[in-house]
C-alpha atoms as a PDB file:
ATOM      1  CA  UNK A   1      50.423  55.497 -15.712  1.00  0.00           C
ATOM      2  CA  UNK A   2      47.127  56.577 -13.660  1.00  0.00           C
ATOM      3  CA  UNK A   3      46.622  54.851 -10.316  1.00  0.00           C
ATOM      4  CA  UNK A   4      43.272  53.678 -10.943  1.00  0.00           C
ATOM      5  CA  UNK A   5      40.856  51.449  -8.953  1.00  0.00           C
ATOM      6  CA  UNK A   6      38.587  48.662  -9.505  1.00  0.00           C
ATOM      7  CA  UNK A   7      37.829  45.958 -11.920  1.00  0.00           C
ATOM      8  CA  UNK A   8      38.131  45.831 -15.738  1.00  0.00           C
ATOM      9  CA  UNK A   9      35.326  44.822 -17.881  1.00  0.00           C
ATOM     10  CA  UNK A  10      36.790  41.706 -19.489  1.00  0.00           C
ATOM     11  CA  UNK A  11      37.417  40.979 -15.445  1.00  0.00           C
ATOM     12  CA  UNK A  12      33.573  41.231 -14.636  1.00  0.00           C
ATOM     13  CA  UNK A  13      32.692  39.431 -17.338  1.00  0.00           C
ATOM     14  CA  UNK A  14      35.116  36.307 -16.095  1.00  0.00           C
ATOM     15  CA  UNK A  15      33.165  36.545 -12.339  1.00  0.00           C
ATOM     16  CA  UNK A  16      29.499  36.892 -13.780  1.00  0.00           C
ATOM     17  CA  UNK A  17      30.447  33.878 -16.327  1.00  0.00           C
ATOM     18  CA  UNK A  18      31.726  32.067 -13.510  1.00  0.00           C
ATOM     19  CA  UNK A  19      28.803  32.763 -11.076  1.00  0.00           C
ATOM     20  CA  UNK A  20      26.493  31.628 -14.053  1.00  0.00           C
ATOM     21  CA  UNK A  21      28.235  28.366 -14.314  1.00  0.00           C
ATOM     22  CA  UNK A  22      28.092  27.520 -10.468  1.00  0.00           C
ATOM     23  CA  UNK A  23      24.492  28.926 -10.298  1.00  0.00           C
ATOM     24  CA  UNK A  24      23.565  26.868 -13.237  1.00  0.00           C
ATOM     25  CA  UNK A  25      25.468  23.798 -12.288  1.00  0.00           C
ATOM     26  CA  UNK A  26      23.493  24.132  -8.318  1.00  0.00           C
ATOM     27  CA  UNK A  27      20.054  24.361  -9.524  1.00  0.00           C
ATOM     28  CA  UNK A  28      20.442  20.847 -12.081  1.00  0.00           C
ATOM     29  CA  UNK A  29      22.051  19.895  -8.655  1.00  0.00           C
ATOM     30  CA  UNK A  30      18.836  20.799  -6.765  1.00  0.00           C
ATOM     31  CA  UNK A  31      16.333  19.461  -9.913  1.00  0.00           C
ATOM     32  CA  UNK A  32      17.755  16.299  -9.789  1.00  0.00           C
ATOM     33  CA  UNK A  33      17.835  16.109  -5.967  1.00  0.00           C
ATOM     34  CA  UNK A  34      13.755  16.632  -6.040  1.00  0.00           C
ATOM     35  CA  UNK A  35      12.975  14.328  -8.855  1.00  0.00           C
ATOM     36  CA  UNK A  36      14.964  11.824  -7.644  1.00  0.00           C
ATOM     37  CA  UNK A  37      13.233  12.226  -4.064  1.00  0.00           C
ATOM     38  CA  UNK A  38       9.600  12.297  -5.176  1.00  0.00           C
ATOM     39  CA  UNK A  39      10.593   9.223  -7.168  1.00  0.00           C
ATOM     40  CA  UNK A  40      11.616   7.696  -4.098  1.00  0.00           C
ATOM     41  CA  UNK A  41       8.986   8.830  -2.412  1.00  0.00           C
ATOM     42  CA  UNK A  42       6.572   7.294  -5.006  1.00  0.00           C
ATOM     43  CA  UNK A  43       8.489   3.720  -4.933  1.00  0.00           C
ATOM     44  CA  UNK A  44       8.147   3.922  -0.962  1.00  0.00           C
ATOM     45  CA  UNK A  45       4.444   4.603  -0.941  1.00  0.00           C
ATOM     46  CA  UNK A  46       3.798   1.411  -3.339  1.00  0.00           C
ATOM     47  CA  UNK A  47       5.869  -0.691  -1.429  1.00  0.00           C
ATOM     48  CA  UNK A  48       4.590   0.092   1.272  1.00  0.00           C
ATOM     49  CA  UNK A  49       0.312   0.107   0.282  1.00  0.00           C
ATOM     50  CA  UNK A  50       1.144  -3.624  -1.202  1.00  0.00           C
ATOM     51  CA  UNK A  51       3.408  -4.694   1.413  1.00  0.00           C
ATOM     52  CA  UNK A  52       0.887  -3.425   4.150  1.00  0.00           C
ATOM     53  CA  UNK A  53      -2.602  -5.135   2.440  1.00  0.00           C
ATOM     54  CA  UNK A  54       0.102  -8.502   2.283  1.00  0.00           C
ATOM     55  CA  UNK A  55       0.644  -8.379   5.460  1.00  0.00           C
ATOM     56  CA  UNK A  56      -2.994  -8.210   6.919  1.00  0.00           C
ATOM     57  CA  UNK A  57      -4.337 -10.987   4.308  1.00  0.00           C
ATOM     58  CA  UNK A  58      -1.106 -12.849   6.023  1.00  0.00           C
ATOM     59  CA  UNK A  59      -1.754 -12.627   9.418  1.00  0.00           C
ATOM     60  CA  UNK A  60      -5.606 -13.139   9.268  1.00  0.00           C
ATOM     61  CA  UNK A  61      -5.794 -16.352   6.600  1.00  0.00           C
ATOM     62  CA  UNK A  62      -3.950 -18.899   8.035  1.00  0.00           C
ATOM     63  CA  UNK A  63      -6.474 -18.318  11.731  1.00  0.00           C
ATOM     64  CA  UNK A  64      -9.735 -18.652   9.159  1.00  0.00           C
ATOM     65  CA  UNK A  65     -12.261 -21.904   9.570  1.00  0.00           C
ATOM     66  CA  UNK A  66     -14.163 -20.325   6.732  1.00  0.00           C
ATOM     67  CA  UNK A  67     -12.588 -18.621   3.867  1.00  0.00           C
ATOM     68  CA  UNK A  68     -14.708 -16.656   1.130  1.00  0.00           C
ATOM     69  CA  UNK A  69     -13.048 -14.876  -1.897  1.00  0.00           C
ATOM     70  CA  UNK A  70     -15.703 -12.247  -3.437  1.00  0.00           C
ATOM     71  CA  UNK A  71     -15.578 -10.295  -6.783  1.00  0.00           C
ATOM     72  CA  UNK A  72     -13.496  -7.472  -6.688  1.00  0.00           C
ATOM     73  CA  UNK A  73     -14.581  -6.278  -9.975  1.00  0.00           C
ATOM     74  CA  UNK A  74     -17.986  -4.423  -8.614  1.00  0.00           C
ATOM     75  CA  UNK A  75     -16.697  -1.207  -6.702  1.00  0.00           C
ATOM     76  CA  UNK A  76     -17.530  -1.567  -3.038  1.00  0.00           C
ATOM     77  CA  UNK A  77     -17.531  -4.953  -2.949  1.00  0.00           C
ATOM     78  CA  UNK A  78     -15.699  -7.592  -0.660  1.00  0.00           C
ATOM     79  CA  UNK A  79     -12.655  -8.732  -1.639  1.00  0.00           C
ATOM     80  CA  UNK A  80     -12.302 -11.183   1.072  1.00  0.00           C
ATOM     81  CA  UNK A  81     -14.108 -12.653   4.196  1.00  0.00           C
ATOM     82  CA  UNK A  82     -12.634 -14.724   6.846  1.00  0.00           C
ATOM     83  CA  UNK A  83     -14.370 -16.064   9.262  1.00  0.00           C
ATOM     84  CA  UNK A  84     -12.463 -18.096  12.742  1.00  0.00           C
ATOM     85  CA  UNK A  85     -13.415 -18.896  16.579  1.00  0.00           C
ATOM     86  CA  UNK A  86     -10.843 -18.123  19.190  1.00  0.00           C
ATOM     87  CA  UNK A  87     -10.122 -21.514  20.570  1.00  0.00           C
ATOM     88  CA  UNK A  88      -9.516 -19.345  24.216  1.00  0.00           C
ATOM     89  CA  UNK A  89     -12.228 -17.299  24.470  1.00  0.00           C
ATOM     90  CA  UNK A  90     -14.588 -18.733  22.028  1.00  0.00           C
ATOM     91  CA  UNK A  91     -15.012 -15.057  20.366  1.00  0.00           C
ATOM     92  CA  UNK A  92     -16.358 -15.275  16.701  1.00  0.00           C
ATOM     93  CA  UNK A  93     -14.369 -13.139  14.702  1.00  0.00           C
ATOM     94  CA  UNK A  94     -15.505 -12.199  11.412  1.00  0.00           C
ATOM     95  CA  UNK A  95     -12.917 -10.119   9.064  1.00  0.00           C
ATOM     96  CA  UNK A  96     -14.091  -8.403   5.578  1.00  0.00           C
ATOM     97  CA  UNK A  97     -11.363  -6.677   3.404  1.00  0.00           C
ATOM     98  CA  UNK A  98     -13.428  -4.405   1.483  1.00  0.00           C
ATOM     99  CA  UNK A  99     -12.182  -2.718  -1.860  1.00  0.00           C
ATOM    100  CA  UNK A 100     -13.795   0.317  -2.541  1.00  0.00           C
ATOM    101  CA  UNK A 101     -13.444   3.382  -5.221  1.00  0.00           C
ATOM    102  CA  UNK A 102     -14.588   4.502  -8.788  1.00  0.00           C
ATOM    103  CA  UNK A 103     -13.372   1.521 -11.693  1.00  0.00           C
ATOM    104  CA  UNK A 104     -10.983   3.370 -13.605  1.00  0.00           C
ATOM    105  CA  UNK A 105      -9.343   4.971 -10.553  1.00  0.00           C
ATOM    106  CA  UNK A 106      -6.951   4.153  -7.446  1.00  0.00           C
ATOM    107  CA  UNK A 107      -9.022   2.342  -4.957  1.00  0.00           C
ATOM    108  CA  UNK A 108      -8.733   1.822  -1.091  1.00  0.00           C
ATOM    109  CA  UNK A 109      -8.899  -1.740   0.759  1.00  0.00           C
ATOM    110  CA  UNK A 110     -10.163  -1.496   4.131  1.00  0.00           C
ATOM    111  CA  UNK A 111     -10.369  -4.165   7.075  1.00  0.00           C
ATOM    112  CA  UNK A 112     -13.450  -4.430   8.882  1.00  0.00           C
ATOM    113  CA  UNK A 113     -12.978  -6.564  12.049  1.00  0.00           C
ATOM    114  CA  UNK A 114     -16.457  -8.215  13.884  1.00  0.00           C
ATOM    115  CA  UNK A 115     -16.048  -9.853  16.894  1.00  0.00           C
ATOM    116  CA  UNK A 116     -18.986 -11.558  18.538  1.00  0.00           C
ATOM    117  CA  UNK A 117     -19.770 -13.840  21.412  1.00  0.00           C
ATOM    118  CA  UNK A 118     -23.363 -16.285  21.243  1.00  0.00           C
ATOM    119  CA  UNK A 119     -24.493 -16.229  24.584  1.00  0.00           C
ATOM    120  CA  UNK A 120     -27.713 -17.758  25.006  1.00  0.00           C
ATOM    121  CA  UNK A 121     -28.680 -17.746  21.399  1.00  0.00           C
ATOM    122  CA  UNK A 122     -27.859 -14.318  20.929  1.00  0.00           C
ATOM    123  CA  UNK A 123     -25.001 -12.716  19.210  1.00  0.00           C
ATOM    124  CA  UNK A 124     -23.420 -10.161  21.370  1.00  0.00           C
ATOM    125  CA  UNK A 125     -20.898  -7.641  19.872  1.00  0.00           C
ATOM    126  CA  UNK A 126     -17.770  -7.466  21.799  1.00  0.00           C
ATOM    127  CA  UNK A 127     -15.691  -5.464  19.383  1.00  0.00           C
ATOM    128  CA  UNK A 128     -16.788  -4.209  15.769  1.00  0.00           C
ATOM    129  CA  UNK A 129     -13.843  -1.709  14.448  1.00  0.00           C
ATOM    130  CA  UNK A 130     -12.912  -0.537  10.323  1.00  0.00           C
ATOM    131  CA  UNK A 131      -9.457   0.571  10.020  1.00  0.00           C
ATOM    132  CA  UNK A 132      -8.090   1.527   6.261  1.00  0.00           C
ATOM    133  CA  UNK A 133      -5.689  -0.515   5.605  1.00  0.00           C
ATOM    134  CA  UNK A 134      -4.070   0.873   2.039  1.00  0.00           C
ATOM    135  CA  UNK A 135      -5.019   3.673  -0.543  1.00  0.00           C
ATOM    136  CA  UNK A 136      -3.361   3.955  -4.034  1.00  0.00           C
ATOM    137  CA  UNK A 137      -4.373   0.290  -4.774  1.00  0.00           C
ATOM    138  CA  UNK A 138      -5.064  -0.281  -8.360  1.00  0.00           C
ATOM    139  CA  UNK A 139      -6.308  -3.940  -8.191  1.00  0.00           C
ATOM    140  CA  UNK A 140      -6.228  -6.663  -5.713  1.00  0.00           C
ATOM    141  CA  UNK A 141      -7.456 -10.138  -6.487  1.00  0.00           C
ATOM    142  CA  UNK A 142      -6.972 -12.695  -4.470  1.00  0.00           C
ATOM    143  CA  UNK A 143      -7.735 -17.077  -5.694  1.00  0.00           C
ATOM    144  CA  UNK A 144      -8.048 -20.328  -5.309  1.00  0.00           C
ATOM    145  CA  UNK A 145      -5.404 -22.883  -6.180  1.00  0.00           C
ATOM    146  CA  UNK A 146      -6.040 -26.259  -4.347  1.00  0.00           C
ATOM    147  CA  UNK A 147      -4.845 -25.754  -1.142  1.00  0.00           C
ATOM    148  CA  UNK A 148      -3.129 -22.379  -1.932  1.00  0.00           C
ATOM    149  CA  UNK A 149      -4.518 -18.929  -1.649  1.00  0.00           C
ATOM    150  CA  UNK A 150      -2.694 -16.289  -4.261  1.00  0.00           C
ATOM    151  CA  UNK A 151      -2.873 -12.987  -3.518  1.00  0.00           C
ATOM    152  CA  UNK A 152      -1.934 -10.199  -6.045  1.00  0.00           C
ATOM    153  CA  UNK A 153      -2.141  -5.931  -5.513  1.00  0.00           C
ATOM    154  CA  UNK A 154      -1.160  -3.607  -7.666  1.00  0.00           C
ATOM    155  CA  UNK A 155      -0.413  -0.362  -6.335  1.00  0.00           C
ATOM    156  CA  UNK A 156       0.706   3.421  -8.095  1.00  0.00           C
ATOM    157  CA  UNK A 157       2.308   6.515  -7.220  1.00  0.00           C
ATOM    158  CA  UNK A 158       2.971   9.157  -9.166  1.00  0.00           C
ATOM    159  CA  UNK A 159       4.635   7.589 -11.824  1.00  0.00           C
ATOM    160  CA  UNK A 160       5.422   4.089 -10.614  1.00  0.00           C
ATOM    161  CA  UNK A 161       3.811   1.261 -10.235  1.00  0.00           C
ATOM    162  CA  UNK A 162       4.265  -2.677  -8.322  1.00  0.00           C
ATOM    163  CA  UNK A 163       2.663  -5.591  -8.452  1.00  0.00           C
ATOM    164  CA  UNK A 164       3.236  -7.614  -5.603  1.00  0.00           C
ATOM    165  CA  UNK A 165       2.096 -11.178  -5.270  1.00  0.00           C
ATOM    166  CA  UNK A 166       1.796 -13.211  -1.777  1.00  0.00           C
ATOM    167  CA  UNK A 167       0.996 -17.196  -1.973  1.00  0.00           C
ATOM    168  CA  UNK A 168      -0.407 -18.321   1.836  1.00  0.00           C
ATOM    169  CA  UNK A 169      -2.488 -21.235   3.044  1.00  0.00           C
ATOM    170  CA  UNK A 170      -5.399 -21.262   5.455  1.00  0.00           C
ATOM    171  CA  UNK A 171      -5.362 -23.225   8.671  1.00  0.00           C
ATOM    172  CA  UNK A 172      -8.548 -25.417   6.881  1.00  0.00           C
ATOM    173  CA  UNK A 173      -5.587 -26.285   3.778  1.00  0.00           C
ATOM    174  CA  UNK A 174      -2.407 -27.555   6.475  1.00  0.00           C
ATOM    175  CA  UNK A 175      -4.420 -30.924   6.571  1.00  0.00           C
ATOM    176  CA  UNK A 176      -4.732 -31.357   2.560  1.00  0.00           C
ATOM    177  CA  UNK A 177      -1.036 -31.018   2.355  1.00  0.00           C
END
């Protein structure tokens, strides 16, 4: 018998089938990995765009003395102006929420925040600021219901999609209760 050294083919074979398998088996590993974390990342961003417009409608209705829901169906448009007077300071703020973008296509809802002061007859700016508030919004609507307010937003990522709907009161509905 020679003394030889090294591997036999049927041997080599048996290592590069293995090393297939693993390689194979690591990059479905990897896919999945990445599709399931841009899905995630896509159910994140809508929860957070309608969680985020919720929460501003939230915080600034129930403070408003005047309450006026506009047509969000025209791009550009308001979707919502609320109007209150700080019972401290007497400051007048006035708060838009402004839904703007092409029709067919993901829009953005921004906040626009007035504040004013009438001294002597004259309104005086103390603060006048416009902060985005959400992008990826599909639709927003917000009604009327007797004393409750109903908002709905719709937001997509990617491929998914939410509809999240918040029912609030102002501070004028508390009494009609």
């Amino acid at each position: 018998m020679k003394n030889e050294s090294g591997f036999s083919l049927v041997e080599l074979l048996v290592v590069l089938g293995l090393t297939a398998m693993l390689a194979l088996g690591g990059a479905v590993a990897i896919f999945h990995i990445l599709r399931v974390s841009n899905q995630n990342s896509d159910w994140g961003k809508v929860i957070h765009e309608t969680g985020t417009v919720g929460y501003w409608i939230g915080h600034d209705l129930p403070m408003a003395d005047e309450i006026s829901a506009d047509d969000p169906a025209t791009p550009d448009t308001e979707l919502l102006t609320l109007v209150w007077k700080d019972w401290e300071t007497g400051a007048i703020y006035n708060i838009h929420y402004a839904i703007s973008g092409p029709p067919a296509s993901l829009k953005q809802i921004e906040r626009r925040v007035y504040v004013y002061q009438v001294i002597d007859g004259d309104n005086v700016v103390l603060e006048s600021k416009a902060i985005t508030i959400a992008g990826n919004i599909y639709n927003a609507e917000i009604t009327q219901e007797g004393a409750l307010w109903k908002l709905s937003v719709e937001s997509r990522s990617g491929s998914r999609s939410l509809v999240h709907e918040y029912e609030m009161y102002s501070r004028l509905n508390y009494l009609d209760l």
